[in-house]
C-alpha atoms as a PDB file:
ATOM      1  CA  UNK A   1     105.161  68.609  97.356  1.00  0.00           C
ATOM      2  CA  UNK A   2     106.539  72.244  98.046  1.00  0.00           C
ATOM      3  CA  UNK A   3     109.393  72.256  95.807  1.00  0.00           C
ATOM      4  CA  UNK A   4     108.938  73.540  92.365  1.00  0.00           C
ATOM      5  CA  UNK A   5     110.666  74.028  89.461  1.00  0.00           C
ATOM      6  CA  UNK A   6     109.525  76.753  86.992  1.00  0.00           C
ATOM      7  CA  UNK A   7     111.453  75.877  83.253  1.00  0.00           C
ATOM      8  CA  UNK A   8     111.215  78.729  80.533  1.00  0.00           C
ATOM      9  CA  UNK A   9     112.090  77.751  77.012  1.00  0.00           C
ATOM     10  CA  UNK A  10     111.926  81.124  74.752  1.00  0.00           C
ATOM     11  CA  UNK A  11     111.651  79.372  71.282  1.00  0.00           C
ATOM     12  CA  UNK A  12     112.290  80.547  67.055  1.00  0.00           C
ATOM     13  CA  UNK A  13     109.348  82.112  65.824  1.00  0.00           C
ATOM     14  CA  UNK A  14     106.173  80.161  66.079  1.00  0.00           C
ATOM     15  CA  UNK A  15     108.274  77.702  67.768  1.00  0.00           C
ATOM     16  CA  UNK A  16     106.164  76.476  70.767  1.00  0.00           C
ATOM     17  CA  UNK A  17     104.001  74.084  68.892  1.00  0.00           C
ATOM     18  CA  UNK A  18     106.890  72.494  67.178  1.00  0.00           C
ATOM     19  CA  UNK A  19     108.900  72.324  70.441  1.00  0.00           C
ATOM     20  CA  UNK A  20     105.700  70.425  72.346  1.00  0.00           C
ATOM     21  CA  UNK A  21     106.171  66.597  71.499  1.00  0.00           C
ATOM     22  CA  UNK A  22     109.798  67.084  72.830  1.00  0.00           C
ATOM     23  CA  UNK A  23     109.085  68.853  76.456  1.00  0.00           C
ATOM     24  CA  UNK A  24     106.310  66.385  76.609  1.00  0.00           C
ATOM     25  CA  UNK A  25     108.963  63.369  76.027  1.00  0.00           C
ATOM     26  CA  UNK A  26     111.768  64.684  77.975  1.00  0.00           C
ATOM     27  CA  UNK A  27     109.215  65.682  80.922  1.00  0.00           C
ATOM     28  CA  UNK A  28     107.620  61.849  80.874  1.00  0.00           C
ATOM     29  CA  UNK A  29     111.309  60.196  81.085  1.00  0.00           C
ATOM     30  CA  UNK A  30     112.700  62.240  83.901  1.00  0.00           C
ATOM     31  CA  UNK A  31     111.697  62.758  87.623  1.00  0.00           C
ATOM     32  CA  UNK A  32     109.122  64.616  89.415  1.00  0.00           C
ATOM     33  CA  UNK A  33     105.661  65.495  88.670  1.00  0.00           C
ATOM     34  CA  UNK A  34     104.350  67.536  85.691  1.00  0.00           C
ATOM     35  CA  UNK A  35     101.850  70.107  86.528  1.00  0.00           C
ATOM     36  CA  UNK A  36     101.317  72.108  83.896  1.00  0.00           C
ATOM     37  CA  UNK A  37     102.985  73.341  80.663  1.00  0.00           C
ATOM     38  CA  UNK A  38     101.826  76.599  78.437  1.00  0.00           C
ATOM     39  CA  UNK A  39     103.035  78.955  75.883  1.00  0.00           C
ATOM     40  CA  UNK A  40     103.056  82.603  75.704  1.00  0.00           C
ATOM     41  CA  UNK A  41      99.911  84.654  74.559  1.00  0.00           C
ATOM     42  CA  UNK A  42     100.814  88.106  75.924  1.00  0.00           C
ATOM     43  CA  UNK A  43     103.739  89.251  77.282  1.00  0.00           C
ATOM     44  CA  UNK A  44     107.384  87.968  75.943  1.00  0.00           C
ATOM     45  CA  UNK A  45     106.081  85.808  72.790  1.00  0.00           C
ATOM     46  CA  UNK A  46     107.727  82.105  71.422  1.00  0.00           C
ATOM     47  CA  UNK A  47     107.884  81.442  75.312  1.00  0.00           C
ATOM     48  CA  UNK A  48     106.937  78.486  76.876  1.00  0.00           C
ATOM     49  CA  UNK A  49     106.720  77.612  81.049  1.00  0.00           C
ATOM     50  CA  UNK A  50     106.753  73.705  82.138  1.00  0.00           C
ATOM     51  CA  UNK A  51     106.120  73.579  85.939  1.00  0.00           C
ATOM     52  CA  UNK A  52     106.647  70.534  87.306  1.00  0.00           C
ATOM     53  CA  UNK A  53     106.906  69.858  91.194  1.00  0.00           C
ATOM     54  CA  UNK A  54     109.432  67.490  93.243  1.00  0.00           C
ATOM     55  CA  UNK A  55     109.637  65.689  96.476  1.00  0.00           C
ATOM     56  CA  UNK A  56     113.287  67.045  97.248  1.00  0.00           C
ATOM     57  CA  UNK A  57     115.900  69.757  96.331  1.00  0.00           C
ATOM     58  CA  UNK A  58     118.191  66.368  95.031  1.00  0.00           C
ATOM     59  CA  UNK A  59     115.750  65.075  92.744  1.00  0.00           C
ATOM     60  CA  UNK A  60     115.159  68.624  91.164  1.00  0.00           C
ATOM     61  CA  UNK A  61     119.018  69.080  90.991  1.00  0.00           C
ATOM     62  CA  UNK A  62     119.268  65.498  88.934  1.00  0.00           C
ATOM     63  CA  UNK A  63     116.878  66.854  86.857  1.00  0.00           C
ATOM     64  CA  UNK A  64     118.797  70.262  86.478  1.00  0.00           C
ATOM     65  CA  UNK A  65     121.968  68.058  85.575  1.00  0.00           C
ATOM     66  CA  UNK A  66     119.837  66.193  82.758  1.00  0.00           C
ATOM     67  CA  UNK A  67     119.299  69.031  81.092  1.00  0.00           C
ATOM     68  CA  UNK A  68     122.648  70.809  81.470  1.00  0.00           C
ATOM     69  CA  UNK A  69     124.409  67.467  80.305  1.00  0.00           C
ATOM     70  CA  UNK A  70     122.570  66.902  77.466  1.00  0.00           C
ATOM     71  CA  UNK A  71     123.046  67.271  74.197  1.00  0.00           C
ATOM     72  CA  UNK A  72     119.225  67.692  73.692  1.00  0.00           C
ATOM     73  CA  UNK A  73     118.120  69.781  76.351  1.00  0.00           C
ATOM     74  CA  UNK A  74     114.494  69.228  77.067  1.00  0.00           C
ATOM     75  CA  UNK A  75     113.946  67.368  74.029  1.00  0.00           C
ATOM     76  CA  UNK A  76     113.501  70.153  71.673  1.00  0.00           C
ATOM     77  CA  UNK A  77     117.231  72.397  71.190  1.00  0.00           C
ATOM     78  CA  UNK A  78     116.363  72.713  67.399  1.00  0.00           C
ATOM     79  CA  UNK A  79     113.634  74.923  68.322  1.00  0.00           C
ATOM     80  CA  UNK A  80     115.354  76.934  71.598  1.00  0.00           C
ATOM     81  CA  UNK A  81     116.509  80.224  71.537  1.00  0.00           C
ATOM     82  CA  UNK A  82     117.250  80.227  75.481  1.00  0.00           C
ATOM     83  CA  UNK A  83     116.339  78.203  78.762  1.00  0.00           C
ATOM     84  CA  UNK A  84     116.270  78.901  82.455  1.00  0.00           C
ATOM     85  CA  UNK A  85     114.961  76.814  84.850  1.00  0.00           C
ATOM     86  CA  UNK A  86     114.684  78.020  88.324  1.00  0.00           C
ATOM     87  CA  UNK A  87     114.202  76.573  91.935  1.00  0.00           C
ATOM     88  CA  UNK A  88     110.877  77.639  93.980  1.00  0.00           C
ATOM     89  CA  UNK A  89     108.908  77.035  97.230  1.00  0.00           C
ATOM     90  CA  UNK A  90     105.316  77.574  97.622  1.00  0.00           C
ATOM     91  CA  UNK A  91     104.481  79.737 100.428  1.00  0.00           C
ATOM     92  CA  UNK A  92     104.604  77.309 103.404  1.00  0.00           C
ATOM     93  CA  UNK A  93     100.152  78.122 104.028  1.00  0.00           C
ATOM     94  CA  UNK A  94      99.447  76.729 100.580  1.00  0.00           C
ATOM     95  CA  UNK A  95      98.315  73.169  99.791  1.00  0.00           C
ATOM     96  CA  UNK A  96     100.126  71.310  96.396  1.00  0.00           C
ATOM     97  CA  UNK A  97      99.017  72.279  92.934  1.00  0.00           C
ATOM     98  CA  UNK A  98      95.852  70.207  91.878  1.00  0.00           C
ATOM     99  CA  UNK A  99      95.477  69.477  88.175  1.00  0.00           C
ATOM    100  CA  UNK A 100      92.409  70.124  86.378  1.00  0.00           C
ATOM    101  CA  UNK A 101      90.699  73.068  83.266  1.00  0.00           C
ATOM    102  CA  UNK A 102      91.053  76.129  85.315  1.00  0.00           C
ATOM    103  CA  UNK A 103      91.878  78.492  82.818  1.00  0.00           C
ATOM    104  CA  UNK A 104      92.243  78.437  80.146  1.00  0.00           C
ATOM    105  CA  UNK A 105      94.090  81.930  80.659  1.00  0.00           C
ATOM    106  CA  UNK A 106      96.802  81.896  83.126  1.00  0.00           C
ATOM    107  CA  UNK A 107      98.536  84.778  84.198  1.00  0.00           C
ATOM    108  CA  UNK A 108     102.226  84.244  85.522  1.00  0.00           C
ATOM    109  CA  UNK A 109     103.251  87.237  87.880  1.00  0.00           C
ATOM    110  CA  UNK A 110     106.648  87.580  89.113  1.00  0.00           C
ATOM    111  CA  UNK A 111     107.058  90.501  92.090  1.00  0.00           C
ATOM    112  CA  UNK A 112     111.039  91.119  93.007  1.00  0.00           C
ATOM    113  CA  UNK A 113     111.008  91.412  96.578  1.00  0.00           C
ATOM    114  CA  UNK A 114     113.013  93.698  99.183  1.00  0.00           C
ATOM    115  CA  UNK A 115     115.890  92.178 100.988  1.00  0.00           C
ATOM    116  CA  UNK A 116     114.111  91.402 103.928  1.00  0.00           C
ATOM    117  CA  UNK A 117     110.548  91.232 102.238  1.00  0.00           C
ATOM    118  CA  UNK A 118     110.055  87.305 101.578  1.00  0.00           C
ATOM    119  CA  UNK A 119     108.864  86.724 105.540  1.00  0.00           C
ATOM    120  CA  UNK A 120     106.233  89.210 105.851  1.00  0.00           C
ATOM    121  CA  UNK A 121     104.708  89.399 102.338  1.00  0.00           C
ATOM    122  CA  UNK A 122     103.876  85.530 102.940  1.00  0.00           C
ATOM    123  CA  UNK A 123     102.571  86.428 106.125  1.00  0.00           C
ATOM    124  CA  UNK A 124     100.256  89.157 104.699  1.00  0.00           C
ATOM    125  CA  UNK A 125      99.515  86.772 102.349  1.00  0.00           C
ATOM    126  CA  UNK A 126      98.462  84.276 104.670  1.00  0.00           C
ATOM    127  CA  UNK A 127      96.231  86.282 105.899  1.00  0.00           C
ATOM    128  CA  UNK A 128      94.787  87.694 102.330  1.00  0.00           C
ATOM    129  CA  UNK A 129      94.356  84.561  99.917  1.00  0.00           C
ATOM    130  CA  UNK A 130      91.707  82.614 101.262  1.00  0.00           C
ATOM    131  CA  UNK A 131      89.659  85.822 100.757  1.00  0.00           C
ATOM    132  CA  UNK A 132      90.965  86.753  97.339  1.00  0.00           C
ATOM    133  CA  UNK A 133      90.152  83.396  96.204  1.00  0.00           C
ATOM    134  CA  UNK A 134      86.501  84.334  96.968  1.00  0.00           C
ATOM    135  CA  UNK A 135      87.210  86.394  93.408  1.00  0.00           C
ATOM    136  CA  UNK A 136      89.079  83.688  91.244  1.00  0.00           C
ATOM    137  CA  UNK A 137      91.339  80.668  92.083  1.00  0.00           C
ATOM    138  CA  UNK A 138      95.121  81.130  93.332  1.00  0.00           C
ATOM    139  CA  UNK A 139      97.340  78.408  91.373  1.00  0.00           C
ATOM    140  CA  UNK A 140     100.858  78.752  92.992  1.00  0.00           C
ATOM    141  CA  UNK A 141     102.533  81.252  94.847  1.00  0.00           C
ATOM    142  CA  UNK A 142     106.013  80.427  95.561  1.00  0.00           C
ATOM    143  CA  UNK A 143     109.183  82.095  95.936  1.00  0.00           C
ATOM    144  CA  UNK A 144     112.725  81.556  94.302  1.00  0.00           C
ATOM    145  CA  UNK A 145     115.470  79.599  95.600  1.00  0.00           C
ATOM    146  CA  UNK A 146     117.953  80.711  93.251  1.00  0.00           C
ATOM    147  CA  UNK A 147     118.635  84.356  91.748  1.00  0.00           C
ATOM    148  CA  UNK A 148     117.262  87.381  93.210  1.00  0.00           C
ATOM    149  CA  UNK A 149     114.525  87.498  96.088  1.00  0.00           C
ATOM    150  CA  UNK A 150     111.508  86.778  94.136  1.00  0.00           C
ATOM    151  CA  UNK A 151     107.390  85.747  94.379  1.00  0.00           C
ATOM    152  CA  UNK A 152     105.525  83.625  91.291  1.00  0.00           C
ATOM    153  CA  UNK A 153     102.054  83.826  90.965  1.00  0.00           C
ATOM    154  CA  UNK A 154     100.095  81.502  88.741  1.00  0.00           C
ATOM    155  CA  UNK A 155      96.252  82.611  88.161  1.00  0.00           C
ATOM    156  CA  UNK A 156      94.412  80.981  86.512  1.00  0.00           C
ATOM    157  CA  UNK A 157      91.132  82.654  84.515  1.00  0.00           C
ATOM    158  CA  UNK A 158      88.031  81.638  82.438  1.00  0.00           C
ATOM    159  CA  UNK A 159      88.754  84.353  79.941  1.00  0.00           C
ATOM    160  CA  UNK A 160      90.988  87.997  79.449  1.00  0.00           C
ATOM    161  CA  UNK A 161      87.299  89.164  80.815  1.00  0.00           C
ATOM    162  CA  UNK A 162      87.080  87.362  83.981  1.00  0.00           C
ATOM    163  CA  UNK A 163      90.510  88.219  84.619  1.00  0.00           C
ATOM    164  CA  UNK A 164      89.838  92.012  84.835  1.00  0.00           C
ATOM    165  CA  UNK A 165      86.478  91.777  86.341  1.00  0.00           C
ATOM    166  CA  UNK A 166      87.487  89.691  89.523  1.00  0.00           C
ATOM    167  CA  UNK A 167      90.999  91.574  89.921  1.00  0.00           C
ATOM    168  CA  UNK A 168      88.701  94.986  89.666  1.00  0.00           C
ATOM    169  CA  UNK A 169      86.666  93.715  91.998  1.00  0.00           C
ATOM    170  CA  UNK A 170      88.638  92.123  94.808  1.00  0.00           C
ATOM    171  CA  UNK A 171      90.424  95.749  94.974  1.00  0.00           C
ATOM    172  CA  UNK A 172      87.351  98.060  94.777  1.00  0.00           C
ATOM    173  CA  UNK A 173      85.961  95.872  97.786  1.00  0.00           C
ATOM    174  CA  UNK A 174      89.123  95.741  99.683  1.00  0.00           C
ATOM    175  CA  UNK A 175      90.598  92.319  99.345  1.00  0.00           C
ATOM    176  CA  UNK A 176      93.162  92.445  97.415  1.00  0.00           C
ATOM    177  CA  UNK A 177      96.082  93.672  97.994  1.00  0.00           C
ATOM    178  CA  UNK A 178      97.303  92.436 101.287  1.00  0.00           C
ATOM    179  CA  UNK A 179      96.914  95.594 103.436  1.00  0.00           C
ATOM    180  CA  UNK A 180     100.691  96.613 103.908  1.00  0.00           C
ATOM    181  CA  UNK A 181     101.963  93.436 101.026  1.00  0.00           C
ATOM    182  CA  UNK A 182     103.129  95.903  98.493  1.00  0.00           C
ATOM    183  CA  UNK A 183     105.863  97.604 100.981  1.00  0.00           C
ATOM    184  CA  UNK A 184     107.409  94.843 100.899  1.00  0.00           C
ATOM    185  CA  UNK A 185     107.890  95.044  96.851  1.00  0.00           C
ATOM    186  CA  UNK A 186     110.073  96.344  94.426  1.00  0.00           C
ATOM    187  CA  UNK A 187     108.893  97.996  91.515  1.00  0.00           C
ATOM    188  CA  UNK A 188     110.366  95.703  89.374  1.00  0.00           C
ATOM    189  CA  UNK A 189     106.898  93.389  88.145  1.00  0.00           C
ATOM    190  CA  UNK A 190     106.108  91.428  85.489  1.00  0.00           C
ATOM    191  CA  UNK A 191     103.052  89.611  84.240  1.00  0.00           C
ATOM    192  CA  UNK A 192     102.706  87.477  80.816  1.00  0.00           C
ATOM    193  CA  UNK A 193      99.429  86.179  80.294  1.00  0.00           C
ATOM    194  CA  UNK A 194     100.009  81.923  78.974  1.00  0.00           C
ATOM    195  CA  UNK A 195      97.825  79.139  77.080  1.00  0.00           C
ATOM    196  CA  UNK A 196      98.105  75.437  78.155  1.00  0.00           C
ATOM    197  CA  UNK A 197      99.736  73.047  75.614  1.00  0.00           C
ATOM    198  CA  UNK A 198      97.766  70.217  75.056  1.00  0.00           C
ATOM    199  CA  UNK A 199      99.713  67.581  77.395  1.00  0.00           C
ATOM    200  CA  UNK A 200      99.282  70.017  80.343  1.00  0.00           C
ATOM    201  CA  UNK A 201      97.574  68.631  83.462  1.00  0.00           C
ATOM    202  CA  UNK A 202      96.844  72.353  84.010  1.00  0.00           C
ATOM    203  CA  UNK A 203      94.078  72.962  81.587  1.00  0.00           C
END
């Protein structure tokens, strides 16, 4: 499976907890294949991301429709304040994302590309990840189908600590970046650091 699709349910205050039994429902009656689900510890707060991963751009769209047709999007519209859920790719090198406790800290990254950058940053990135994974594990890197040219990172950590010791250390030793991968970037960049939920398969 290559074809992803990221959901983000911004929630009422404190609302991610209450909003849970619902995604988990709604995600368990539809298509596709949950990977992981998590709310927001740093970054944009009373967020949640579901990930869940499909065998073709049809069977994500159906899903799509569900939502968009119903009067109880994703189980849980008492407790949304917004939704978007957008259409990704892993990078073509990457194999499908295996459940299991990697975290549980996991940092979502999202880079806005240049026009023309999606081609060469996954080349350079190819070439980099098998040694930056030397540091700490590599998720999900896809880009979006939909919207503007993006990149999604999902990285998952042992703790805020490991985090900054492995992403200090792949730069200082010259792993990380991809030599040349950031002229392919925009400055626009965000990063929001997310908890699992406890039906996640990404733990």
């Amino acid at each position: 499976m290559s074809l992803y699709e990221l959901a983000t349910l911004d929630t009422v205050i404190f609302g991610a907890g209450r909003a849970a039994p619902g995604i988990e429902a709604w995600v368990a009656a539809g298509q596709g294949r949950l990977c992981g689900a998590w709310s927001t510890d740093i970054g944009t707060l009373n967020r949640v991301f579901v990930l869940r991963a499909f065998d073709s751009l049809g069977q994500m769209m159906d899903e799509r429709d569900r939502a968009l047709m119903s009067d109880n999007p994703w189980g849980c519209a008492e407790h949304l304040t917004a939704l978007s859920m957008e259409s990704h790719r892993a990078l073509d090198f990457l194999p499908p994302v295996e459940p299991g406790a990697w975290g549980p800290v996991y940092e979502f990254r999202t880079y806005r590309l240049r026009l023309n950058g999606l081609a060469p940053t996954q080349a350079k990135w190819a070439a980099a990840v098998p040694g930056r994974q030397a540091y700490s594990r590599l998720c999900l890197a896809m880009y979006g189908l939909d919207g503007a040219p993006r990149l999604t990172q999902i990285w998952p950590y042992a703790s805020l600590a490991a985090r900054a010791e492995a992403r200090a250390r792949s730069v200082a030793e010259g792993a990380w970046p991809p030599p040349g991968g950031p002229d392919w970037l925009t400055p626009d960049m965000t990063s929001q650091i997310a908890l699992p939920l406890p039906f996640s398969p990404l733990r």
